[in-house]
C-alpha atoms as a PDB file:
ATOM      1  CA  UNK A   1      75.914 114.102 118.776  1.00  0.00           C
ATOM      2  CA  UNK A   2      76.563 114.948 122.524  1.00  0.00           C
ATOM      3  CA  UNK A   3      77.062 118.070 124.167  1.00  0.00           C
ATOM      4  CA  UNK A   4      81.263 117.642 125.738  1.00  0.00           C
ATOM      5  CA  UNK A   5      81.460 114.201 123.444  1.00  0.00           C
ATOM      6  CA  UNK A   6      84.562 114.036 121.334  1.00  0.00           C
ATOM      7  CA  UNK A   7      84.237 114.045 117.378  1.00  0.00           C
ATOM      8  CA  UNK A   8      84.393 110.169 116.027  1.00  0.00           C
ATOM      9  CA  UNK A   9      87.714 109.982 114.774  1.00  0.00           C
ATOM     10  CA  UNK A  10      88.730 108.188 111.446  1.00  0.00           C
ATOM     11  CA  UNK A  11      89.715 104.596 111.805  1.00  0.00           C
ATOM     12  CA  UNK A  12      92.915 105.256 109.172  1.00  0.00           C
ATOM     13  CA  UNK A  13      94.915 102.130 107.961  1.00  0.00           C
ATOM     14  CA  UNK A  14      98.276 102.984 107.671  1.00  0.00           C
ATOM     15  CA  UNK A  15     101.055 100.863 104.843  1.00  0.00           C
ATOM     16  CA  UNK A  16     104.582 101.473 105.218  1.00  0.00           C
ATOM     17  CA  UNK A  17     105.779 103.465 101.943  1.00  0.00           C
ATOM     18  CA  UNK A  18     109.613 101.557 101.852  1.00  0.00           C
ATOM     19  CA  UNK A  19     109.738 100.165  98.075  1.00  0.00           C
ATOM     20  CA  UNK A  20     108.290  96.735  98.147  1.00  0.00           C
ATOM     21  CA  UNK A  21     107.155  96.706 101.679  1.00  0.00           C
ATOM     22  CA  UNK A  22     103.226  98.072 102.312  1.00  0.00           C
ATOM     23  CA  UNK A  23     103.330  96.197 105.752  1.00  0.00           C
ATOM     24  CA  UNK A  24     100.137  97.388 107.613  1.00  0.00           C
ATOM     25  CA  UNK A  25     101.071  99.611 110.537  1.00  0.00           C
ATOM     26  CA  UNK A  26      99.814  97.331 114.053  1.00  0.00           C
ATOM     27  CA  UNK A  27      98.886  99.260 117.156  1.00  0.00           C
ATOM     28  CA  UNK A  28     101.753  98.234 118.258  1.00  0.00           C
ATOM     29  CA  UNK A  29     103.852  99.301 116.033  1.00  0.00           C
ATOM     30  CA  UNK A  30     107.026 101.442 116.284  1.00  0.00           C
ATOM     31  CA  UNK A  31     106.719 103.355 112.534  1.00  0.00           C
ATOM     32  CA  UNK A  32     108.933 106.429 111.687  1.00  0.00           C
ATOM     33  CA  UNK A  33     107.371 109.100 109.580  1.00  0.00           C
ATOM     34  CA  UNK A  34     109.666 111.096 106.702  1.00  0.00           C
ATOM     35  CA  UNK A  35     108.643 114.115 104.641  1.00  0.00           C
ATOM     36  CA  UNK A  36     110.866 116.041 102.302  1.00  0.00           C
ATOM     37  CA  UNK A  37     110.057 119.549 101.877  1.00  0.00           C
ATOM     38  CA  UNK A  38     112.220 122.717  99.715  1.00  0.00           C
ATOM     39  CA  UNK A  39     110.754 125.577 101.344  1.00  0.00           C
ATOM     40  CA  UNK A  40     112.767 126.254 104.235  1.00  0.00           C
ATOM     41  CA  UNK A  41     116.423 125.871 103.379  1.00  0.00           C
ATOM     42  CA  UNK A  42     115.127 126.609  99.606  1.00  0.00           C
ATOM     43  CA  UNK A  43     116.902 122.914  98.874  1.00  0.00           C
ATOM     44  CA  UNK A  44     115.489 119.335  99.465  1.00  0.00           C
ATOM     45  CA  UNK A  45     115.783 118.505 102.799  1.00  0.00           C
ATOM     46  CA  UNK A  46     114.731 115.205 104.373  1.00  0.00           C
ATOM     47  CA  UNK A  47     112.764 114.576 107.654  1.00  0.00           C
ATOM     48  CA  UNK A  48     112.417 111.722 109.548  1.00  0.00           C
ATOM     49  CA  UNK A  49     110.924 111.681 112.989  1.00  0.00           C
ATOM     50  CA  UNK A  50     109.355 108.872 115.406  1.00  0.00           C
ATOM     51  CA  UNK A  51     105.535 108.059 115.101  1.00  0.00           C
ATOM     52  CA  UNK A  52     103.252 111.118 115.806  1.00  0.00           C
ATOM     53  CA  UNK A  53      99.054 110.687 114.577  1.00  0.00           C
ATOM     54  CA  UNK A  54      99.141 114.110 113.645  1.00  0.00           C
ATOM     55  CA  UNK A  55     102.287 114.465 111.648  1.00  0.00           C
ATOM     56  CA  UNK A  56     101.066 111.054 110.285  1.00  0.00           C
ATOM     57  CA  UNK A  57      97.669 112.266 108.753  1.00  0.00           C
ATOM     58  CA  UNK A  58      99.441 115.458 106.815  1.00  0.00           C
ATOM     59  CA  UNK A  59      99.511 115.014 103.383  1.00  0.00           C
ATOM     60  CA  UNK A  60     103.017 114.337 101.709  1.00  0.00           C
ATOM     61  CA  UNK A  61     103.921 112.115 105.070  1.00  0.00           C
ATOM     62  CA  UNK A  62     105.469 108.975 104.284  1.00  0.00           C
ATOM     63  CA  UNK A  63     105.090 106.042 106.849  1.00  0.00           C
ATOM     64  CA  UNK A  64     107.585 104.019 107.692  1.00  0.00           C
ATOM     65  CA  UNK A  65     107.931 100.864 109.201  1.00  0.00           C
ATOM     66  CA  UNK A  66     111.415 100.416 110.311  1.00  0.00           C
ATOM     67  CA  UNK A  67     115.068 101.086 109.824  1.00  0.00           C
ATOM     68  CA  UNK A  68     115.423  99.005 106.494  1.00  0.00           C
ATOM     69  CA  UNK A  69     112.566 100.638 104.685  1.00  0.00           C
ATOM     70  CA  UNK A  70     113.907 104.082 106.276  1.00  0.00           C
ATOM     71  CA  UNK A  71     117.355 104.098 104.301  1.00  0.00           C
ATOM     72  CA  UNK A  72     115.698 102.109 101.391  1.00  0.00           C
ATOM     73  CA  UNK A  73     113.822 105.679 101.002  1.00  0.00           C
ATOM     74  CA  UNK A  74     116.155 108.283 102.167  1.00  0.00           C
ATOM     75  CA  UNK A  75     118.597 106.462  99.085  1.00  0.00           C
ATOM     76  CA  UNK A  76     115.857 106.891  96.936  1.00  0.00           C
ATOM     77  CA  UNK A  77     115.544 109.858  97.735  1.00  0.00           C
ATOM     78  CA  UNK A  78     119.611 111.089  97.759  1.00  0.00           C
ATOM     79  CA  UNK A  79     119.254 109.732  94.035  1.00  0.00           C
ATOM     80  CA  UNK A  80     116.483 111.460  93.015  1.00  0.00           C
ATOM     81  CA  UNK A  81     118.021 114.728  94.528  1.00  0.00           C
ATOM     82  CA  UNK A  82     121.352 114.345  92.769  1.00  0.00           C
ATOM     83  CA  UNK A  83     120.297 113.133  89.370  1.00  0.00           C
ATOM     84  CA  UNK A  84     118.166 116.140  89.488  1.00  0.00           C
ATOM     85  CA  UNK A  85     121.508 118.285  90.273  1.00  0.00           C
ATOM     86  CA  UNK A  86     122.860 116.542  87.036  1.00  0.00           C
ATOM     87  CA  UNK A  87     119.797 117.265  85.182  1.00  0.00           C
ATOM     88  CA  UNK A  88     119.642 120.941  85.874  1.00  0.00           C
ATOM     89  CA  UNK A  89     123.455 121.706  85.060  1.00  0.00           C
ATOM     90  CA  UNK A  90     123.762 120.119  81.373  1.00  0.00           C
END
């Protein structure tokens, strides 16, 4: 390699992670990224933010490829939060 080239970077496929979708992200594309993460608030909490390669190649990152698959997830994931609420109190 180069003195002053840039690295090769990884030519990563991205599939949207809505239930039943796995559309291929274009480059063209307007995706959304969500992560859910307990440290912070010490509760679930959901993010969602607009496209970003690096937030997009952390591990745990879901991609998204629109508004549908979006809510499809952040339902799934509402459930998943308050059947564990139910879970933990019986």
């Amino acid at each position: 390699m180069k003195a002053g080239k840039p690295a090769p970077t990884a030519n990563l496929m991205y599939r949207c992670a809505g239930p039943n979708c796995g559309t291929l992200k274009g480059i063209t594309d307007h995706w959304w990224l969500m992560w859910a993460s307990f440290a912070e608030f010490n509760r679930p909490v959901l993010y969602l933010c607009p496209w970003d390669d690096e937030i997009a190649a952390r591990e745990g990152t879901l991609h998204v490829c629109g508004e549908l698959c979006a809510q499809r997830l952040q339902s799934q994931f509402m459930g998943n939060v308050r059947e564990n609420q139910r879970s933990a109190s019986v």
